[in-house]
C-alpha atoms as a PDB file:
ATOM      1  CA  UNK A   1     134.784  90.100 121.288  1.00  0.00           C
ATOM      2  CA  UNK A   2     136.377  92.959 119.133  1.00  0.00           C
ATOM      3  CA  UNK A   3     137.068  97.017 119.651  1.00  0.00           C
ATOM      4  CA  UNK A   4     133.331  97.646 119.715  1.00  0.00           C
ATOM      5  CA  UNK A   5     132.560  95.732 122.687  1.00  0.00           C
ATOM      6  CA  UNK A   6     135.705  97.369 124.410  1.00  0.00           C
ATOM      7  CA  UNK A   7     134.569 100.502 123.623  1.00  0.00           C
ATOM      8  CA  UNK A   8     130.860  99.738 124.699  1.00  0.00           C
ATOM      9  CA  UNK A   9     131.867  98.640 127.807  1.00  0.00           C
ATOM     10  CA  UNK A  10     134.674 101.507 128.820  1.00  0.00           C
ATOM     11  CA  UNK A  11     131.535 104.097 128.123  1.00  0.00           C
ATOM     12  CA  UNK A  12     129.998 102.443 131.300  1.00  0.00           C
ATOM     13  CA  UNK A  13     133.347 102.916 133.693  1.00  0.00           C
ATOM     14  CA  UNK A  14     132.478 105.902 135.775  1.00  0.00           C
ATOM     15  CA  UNK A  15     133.315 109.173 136.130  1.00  0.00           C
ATOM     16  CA  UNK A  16     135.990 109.635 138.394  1.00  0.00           C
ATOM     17  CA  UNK A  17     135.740 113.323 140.640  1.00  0.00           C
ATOM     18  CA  UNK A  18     138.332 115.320 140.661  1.00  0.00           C
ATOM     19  CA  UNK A  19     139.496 114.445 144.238  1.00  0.00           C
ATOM     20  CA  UNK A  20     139.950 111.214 143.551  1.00  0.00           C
ATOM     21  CA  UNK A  21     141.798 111.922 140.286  1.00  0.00           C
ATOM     22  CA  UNK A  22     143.615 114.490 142.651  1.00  0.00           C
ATOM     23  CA  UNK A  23     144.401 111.890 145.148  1.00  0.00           C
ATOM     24  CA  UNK A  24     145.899 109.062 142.276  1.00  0.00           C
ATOM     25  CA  UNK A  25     148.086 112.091 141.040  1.00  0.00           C
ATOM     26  CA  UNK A  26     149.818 112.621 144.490  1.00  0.00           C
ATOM     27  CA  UNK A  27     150.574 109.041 145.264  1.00  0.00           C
ATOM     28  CA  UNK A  28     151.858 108.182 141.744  1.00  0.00           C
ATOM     29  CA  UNK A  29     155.750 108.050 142.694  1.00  0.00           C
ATOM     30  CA  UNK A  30     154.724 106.387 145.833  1.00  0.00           C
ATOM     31  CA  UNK A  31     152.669 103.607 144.069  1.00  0.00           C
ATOM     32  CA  UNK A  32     155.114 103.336 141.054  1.00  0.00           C
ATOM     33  CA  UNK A  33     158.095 102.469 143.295  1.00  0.00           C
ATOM     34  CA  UNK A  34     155.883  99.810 145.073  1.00  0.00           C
ATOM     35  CA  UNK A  35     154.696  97.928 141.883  1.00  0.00           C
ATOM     36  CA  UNK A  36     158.071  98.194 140.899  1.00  0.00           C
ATOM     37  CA  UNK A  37     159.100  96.677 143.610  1.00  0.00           C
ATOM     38  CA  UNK A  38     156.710  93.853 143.417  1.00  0.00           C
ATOM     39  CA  UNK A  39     156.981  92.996 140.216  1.00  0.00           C
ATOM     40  CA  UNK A  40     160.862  92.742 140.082  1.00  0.00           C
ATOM     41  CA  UNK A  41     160.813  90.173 143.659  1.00  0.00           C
ATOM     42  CA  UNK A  42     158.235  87.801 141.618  1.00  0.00           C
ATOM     43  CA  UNK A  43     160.244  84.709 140.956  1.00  0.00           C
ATOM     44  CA  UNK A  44     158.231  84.436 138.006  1.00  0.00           C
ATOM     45  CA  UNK A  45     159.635  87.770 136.366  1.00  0.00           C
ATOM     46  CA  UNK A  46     161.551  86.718 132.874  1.00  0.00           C
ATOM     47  CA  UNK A  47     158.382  84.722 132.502  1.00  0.00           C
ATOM     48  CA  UNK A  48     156.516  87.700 132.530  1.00  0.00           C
ATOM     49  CA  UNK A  49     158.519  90.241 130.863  1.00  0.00           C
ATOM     50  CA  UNK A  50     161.119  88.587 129.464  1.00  0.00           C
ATOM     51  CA  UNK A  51     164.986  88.909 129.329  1.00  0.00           C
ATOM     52  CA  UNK A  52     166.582  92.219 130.255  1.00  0.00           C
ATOM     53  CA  UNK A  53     163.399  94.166 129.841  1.00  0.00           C
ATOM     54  CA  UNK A  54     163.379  95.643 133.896  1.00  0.00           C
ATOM     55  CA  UNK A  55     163.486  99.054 132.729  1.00  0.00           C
ATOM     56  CA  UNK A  56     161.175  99.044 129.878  1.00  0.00           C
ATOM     57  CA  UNK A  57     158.666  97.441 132.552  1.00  0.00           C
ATOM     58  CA  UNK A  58     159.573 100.107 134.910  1.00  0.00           C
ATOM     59  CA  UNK A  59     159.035 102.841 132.062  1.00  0.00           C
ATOM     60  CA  UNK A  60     155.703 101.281 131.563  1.00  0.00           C
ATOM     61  CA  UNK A  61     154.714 101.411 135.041  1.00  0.00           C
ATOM     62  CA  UNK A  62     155.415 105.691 134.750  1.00  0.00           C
ATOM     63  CA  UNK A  63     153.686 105.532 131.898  1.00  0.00           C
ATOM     64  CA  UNK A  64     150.676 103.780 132.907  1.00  0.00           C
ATOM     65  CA  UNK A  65     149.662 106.293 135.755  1.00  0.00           C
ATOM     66  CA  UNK A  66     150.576 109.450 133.466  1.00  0.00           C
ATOM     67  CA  UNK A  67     148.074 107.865 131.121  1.00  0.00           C
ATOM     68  CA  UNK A  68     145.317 106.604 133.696  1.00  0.00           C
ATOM     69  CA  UNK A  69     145.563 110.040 135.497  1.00  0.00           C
ATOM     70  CA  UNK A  70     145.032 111.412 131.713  1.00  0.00           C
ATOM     71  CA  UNK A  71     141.645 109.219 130.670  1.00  0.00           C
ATOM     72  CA  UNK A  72     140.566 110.268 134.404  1.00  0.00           C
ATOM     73  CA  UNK A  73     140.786 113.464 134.394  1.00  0.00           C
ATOM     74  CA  UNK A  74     139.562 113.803 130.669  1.00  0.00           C
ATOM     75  CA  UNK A  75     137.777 110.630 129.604  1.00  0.00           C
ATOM     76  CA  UNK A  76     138.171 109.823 126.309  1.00  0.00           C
ATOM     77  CA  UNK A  77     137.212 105.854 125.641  1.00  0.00           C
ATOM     78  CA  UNK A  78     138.986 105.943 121.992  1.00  0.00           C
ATOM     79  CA  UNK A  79     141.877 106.718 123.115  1.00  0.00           C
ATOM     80  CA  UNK A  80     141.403 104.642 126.204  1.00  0.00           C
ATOM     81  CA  UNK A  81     141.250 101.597 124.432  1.00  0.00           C
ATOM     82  CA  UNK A  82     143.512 102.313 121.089  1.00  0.00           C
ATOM     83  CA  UNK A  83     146.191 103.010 123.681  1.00  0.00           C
ATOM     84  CA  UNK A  84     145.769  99.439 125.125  1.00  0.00           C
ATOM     85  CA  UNK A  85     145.528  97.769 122.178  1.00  0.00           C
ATOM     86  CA  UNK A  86     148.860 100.197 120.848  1.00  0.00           C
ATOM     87  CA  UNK A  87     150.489  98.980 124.507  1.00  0.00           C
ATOM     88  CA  UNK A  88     149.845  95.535 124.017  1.00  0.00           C
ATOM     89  CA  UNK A  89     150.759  94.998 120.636  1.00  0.00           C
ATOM     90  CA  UNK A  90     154.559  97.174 121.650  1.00  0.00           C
ATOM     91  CA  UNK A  91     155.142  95.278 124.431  1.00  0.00           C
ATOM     92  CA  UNK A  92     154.327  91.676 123.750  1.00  0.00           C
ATOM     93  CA  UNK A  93     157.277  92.192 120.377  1.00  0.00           C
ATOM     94  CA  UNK A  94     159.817  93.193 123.468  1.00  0.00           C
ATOM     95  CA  UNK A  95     158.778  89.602 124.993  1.00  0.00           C
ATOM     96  CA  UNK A  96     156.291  89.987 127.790  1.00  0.00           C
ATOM     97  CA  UNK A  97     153.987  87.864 128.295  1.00  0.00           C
ATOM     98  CA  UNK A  98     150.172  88.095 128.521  1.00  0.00           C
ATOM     99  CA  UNK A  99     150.705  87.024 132.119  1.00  0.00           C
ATOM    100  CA  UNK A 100     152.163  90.140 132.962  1.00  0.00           C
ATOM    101  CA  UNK A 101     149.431  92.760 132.479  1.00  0.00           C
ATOM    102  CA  UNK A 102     146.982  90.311 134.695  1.00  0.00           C
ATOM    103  CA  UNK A 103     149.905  89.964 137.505  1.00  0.00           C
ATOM    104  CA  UNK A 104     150.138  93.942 136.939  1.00  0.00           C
ATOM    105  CA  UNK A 105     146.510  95.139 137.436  1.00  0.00           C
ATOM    106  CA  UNK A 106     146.293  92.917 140.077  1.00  0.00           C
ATOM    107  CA  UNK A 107     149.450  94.193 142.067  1.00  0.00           C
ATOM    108  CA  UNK A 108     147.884  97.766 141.114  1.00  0.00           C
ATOM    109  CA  UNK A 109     144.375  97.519 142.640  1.00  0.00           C
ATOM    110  CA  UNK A 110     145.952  95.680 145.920  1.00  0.00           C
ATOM    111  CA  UNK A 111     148.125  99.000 145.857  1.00  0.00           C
ATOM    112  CA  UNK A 112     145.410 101.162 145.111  1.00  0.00           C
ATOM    113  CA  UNK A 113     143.795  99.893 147.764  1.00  0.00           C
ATOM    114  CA  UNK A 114     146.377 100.103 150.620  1.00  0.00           C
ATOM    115  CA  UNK A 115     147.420 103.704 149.698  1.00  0.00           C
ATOM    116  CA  UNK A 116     144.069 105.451 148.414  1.00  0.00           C
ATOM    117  CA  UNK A 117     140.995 106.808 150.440  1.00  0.00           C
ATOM    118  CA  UNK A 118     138.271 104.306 150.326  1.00  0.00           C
ATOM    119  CA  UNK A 119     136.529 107.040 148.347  1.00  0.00           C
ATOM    120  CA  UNK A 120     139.166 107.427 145.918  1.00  0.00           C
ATOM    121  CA  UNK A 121     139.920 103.118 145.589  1.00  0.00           C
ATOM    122  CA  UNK A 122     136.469 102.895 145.006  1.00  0.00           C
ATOM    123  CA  UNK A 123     136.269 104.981 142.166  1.00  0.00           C
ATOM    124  CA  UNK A 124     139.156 104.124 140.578  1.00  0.00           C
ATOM    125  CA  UNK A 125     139.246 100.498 141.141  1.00  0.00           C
ATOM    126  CA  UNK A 126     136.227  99.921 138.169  1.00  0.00           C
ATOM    127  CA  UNK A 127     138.666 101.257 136.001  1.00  0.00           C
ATOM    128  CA  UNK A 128     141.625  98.539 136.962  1.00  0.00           C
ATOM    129  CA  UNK A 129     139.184  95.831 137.536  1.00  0.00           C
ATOM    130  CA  UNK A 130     137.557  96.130 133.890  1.00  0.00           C
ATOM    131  CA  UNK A 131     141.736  96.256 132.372  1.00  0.00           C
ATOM    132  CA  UNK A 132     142.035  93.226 134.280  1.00  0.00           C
ATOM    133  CA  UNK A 133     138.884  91.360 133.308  1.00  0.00           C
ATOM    134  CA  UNK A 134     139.407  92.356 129.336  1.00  0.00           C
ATOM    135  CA  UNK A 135     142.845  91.283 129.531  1.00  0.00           C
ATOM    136  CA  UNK A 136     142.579  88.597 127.279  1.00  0.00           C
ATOM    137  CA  UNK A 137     140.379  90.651 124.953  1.00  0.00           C
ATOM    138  CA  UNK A 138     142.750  93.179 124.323  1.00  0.00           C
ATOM    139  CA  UNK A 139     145.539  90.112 123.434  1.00  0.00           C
ATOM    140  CA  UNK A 140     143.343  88.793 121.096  1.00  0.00           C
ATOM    141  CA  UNK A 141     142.474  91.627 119.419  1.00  0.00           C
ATOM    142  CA  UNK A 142     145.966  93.142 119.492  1.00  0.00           C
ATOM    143  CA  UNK A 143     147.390  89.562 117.934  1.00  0.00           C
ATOM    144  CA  UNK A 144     144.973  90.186 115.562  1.00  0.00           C
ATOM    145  CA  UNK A 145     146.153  93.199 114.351  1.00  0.00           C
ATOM    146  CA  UNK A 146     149.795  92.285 114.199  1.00  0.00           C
ATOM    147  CA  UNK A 147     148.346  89.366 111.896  1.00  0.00           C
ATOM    148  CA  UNK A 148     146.671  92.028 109.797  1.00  0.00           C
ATOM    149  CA  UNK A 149     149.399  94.313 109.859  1.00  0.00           C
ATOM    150  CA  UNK A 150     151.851  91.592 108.690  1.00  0.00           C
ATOM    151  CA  UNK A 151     149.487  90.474 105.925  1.00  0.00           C
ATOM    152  CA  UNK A 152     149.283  94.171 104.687  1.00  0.00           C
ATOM    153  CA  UNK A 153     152.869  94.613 104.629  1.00  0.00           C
ATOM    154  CA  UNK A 154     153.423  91.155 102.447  1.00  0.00           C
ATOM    155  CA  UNK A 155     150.899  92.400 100.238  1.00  0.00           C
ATOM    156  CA  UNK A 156     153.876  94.113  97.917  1.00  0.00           C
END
């Protein structure tokens, strides 16, 4: 698998309408605060993230549904999936764990589910599904890149 087949296969998510973007946008806070609150009861947690890193998880979890509301309302599949790789690569050299972002997606679409429309989940839910399906995809290509990028920078 490499960026090509990422890309290839974010061109077939669909098209989200606008009142279901809408909808995502007004629950944000609301679903934020309960991932947040999910996450940080898992027993599991410096597993997943790591030592001390609650509020860079937390800042992620803002972050993430700024950005999703962003490629929804105004797909763009590049930047879709540079962003993931860029996301990835940042957050695994803070210490968390591949784990995580499967545990995460899965905690989102459970809360997608419980607080959107069925309308608006099932629009939206293709989206978190195919994260959460390419998951290990975007870790290998992202270690890849850190290899690459460390191989460049030991060139001189």
């Amino acid at each position: 698998m490499n960026i090509d087949h990422l890309l290839n296969s974010a061109a077939s998510l669909p098209t989200i309408d606008k009142i279901a973007v809408d909808e995502y946008q007004s629950k944000t806070d609301r679903m934020i605060a309960l991932l947040n609150e999910k996450v940080l009861e898992r027993e599991d947690i410096r597993n997943l993230i790591g030592q001390g890193n609650e509020q860079m998880m937390q800042d992620n979890h803002a972050n993430h549904a700024r950005f999703i509301y962003s490629i929804m309302k105004k797909p763009n599949n590049q930047v879709f999936v540079s962003s993931i790789l860029w996301m990835f690569r940042t957050y695994h050299s803070h210490g968390f764990s591949v784990n995580y972002w499967s545990v995460e997606l899965n905690i989102w679409l459970n809360i997608l589910k419980d607080q959107l429309s069925v309308n608006s989940f099932n629009q939206i839910a293709p989206i978190y599904s195919w994260m959460k399906d390419n998951v290990h995809v975007f870790a290998e290509i992202a270690k890849e890149q850190i290899k690459v990028k460390s191989e460049e920078s030991n060139i001189f």
